[in-house]
Protein backbone atom coordinates (compact mmCIF):
# COMPACT_ATOMS: atom_id res chain seq x y z
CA UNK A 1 7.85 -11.46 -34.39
CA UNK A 2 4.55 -10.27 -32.47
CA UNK A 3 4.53 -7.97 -29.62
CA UNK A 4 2.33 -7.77 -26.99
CA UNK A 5 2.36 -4.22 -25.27
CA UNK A 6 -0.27 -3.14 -22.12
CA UNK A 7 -0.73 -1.14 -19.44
CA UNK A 8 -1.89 -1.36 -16.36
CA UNK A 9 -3.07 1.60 -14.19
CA UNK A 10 -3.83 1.52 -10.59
CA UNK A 11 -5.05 4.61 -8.30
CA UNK A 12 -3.57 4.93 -5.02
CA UNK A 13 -5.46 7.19 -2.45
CA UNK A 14 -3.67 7.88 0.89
CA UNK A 15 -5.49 9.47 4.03
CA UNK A 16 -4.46 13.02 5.00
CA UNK A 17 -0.71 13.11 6.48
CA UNK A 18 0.25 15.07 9.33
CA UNK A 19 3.56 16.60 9.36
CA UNK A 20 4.43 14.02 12.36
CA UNK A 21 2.98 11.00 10.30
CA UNK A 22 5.40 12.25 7.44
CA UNK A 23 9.02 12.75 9.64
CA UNK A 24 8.85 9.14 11.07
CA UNK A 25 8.04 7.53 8.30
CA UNK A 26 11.30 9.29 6.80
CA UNK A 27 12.88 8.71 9.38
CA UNK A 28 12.11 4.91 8.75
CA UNK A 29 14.37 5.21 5.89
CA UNK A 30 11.81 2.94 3.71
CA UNK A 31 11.28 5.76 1.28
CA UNK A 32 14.72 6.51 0.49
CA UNK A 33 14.48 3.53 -2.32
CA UNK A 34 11.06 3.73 -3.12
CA UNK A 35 9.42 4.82 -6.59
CA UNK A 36 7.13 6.95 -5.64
CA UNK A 37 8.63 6.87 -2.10
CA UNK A 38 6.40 4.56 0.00
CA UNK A 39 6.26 0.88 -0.35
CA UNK A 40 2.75 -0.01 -0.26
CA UNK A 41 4.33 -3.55 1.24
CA UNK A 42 5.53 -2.28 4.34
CA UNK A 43 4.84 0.58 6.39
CA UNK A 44 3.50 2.88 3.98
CA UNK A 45 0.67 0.79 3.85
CA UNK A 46 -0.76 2.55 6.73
CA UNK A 47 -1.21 5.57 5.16
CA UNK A 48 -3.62 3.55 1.96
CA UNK A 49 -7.03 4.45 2.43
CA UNK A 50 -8.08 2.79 -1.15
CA UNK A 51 -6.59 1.13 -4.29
CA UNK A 52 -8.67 1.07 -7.19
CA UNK A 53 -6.29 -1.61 -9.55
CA UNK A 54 -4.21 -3.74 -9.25
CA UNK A 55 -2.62 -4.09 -6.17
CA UNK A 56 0.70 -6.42 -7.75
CA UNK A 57 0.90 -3.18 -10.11
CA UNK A 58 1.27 -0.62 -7.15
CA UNK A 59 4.18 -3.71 -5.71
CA UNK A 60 5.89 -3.58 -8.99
CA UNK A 61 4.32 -6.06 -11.35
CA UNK A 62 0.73 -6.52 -12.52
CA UNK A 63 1.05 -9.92 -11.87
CA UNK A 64 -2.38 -11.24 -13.23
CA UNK A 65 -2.32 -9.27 -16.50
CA UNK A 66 1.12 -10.64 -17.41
CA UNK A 67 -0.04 -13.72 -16.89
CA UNK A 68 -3.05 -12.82 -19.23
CA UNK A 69 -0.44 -11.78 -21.71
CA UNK A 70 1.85 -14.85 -21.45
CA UNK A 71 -1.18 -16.67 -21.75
CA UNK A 72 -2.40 -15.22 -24.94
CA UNK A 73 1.07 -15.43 -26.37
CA UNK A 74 0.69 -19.81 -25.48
CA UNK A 75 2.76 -20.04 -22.08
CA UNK A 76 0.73 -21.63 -19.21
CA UNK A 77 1.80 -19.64 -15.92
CA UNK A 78 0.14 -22.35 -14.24
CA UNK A 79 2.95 -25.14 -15.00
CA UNK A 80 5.76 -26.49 -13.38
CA UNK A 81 8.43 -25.66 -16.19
CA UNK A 82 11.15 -26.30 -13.52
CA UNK A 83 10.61 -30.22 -13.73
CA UNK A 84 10.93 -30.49 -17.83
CA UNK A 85 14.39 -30.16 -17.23
């Protein structure tokens, strides 16, 4: 049985926080269940100044280099599966 292992690595650069900028988005509560405690997503997008990657990594999934690997390994991504049943 083959296995297909990759990584995927994605730089996140955030503008300078003040200590005001921090508190409310605490206070939002959308870090509390957050790896890496902002969710690029929602709010703590405002605080992204640049992303150099994947963008679906930084979300949770590379989504275009699974496909890549799904691909290589014969599955089409691009198919309807759902209607064969």
């Amino acid at each position: 049985k083959q296995r297909n292992v990759f990584a995927v690595e994605t730089k996140v650069t955030f503008r300078t926080l003040n200590r005001d900028d921090m508190e409310k988005y605490w206070c939002s509560g959308e870090p509390c269940d957050k790896a890496g405690a902002y969710g690029i997503q929602g709010l703590g997008a405002v605080f992204v100044e640049r992303i150099d990657g994947s963008y679906s990594n930084v979300v949770g999934l590379p989504l275009m280099e699974t496909a890549r690997a799904l691909t290589d390994q014969g599955i089409d991504c691009l198919v309807d599966n759902s209607l064969n049943g």
